[in-house]
Every structure is written in C-alpha cells, then in structure tokens.
Protein backbone atom coordinates (compact mmCIF):
# COMPACT_ATOMS: atom_id res chain seq x y z
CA UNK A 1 -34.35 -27.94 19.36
CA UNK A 2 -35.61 -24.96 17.50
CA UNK A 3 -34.29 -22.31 19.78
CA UNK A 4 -30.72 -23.74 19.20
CA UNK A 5 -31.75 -23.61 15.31
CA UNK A 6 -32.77 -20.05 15.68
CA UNK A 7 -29.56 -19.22 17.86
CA UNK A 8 -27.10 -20.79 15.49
CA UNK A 9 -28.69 -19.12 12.29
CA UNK A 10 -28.31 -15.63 14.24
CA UNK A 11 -24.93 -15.98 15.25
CA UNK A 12 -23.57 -17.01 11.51
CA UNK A 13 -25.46 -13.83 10.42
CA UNK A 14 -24.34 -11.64 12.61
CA UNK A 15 -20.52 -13.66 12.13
CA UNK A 16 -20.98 -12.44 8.39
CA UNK A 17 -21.95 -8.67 9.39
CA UNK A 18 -18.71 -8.22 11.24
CA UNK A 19 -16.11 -9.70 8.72
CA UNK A 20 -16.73 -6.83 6.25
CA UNK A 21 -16.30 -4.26 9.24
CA UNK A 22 -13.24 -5.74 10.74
CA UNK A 23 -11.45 -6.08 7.07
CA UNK A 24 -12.36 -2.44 6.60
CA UNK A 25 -10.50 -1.16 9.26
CA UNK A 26 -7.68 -3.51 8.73
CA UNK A 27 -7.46 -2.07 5.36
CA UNK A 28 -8.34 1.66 6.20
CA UNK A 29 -5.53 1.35 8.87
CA UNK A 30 -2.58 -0.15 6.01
CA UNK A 31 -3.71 2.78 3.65
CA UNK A 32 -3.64 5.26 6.39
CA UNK A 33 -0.32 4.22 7.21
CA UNK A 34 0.56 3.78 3.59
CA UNK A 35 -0.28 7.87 3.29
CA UNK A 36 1.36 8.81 6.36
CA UNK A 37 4.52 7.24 4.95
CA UNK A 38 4.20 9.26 1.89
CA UNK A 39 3.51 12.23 3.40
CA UNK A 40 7.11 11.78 4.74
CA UNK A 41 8.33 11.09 1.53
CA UNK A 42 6.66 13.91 -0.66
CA UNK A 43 8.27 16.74 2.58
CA UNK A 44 11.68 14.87 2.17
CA UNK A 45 11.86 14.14 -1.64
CA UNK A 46 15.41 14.71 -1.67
CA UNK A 47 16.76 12.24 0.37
CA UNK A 48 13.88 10.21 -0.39
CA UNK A 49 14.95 9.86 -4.37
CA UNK A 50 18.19 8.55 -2.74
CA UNK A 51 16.11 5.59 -1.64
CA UNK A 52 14.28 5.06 -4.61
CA UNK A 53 17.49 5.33 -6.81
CA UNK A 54 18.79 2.56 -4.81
CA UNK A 55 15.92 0.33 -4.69
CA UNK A 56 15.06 0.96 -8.80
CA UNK A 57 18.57 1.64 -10.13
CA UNK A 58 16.78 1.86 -13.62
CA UNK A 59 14.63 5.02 -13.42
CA UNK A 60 16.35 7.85 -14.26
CA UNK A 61 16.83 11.26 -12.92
CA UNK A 62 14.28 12.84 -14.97
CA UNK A 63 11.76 10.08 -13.64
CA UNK A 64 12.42 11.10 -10.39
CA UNK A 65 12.12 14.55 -10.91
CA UNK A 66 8.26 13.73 -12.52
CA UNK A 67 7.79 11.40 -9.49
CA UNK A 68 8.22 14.49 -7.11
CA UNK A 69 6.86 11.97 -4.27
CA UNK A 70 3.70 10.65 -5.43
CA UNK A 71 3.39 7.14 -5.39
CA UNK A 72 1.38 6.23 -8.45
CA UNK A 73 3.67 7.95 -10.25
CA UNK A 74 6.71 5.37 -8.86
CA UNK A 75 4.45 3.08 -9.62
CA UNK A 76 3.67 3.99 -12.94
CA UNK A 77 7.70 4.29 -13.91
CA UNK A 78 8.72 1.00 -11.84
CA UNK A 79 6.08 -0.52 -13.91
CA UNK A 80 7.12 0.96 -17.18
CA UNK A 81 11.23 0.03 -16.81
CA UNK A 82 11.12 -2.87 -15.38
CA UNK A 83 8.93 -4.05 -17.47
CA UNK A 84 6.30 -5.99 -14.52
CA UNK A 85 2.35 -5.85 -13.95
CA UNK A 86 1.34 -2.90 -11.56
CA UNK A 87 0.37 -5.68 -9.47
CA UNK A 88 4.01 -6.94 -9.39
CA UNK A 89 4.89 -2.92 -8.93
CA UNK A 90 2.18 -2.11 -6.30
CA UNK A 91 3.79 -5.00 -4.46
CA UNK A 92 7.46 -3.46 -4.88
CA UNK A 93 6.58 -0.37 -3.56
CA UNK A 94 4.40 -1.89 -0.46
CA UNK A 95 7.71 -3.58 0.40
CA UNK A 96 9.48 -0.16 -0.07
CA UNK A 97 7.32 1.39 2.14
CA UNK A 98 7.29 -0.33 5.06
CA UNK A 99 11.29 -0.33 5.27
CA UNK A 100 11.12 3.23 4.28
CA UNK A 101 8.73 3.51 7.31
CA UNK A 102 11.72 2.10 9.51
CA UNK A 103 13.83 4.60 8.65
C-alpha cells in the first residue's frame, strides 16, 4: 500500500509542475501572435486606421494619428471615449485582432 501512496503523491506533484509550463506557452503563443498581428498593423497603418475607424466610430482622426499602430495606445483612447474599463477595452481590441488577423 505505501508504494501506491508514494506513486500517487509523485504524480500530483509532478501534475502541478507541468500546468504552469503548459499555460506559459499557451499564453506566450496568444501574445506572440497578438505582436505578429500588430506588426502588420503598425507597416500598414493606413489601411489599418480604416479598420479601426470602423470598429470605434468615436475616436477621431487626431487619435488615430497619436495611435500610429501601437496598441496600448488604441487601448488607451477606446478606453477614454467610450467610456469602459481597460479590461472591457483590452477585450475589444483582442476581438479586433483576431478578425484583423483574418484579413
């Protein structure tokens, strides 16, 4: 009986060693992708404000202009005219960016 003890108490702690890894690179792979798509964006600004404008008819053209493709700036303006948490605007722009990825 106290091998299976032994066995059981190894395998939860090596269970809890490998959760932190595996949600690391599940969230080193969303950020990577989440720069990759702005990397697109900042080299095509232009037709990226397009987008924007249409997704956030409220920010203006001198927002976009100070936006100039970085995204905590977007956030930072989303957050400021419409008036939401940055959670709420960190959650807009997630959904931007994966149908701006699609493009």
């Amino acid at each position: 009986m106290r091998p299976i003890a032994i066995f059981a108490a190894f395998a939860a702690v090596s269970l809890m060693a490998v959760a932190p890894a595996v949600h690391a690179q599940t969230s080193t792979t969303t950020k990577s992708e989440a720069n990759s798509v702005w990397e697109k964006v900042k080299g095509s600004w232009n037709q990226a404000k397009g987008a924007v404008k249409e997704q956030w008819g409220k920010l203006t053209d001198d927002d976009l202009l100070e936006i100039q493709g970085r995204r905590d700036q977007l956030v930072g303006k989303i957050q400021t005219r419409y008036g939401i948490s940055q959670e709420e605007a960190e959650a807009q722009v997630s959904g931007w960016e994966h149908k701006y990825k699609s493009m």
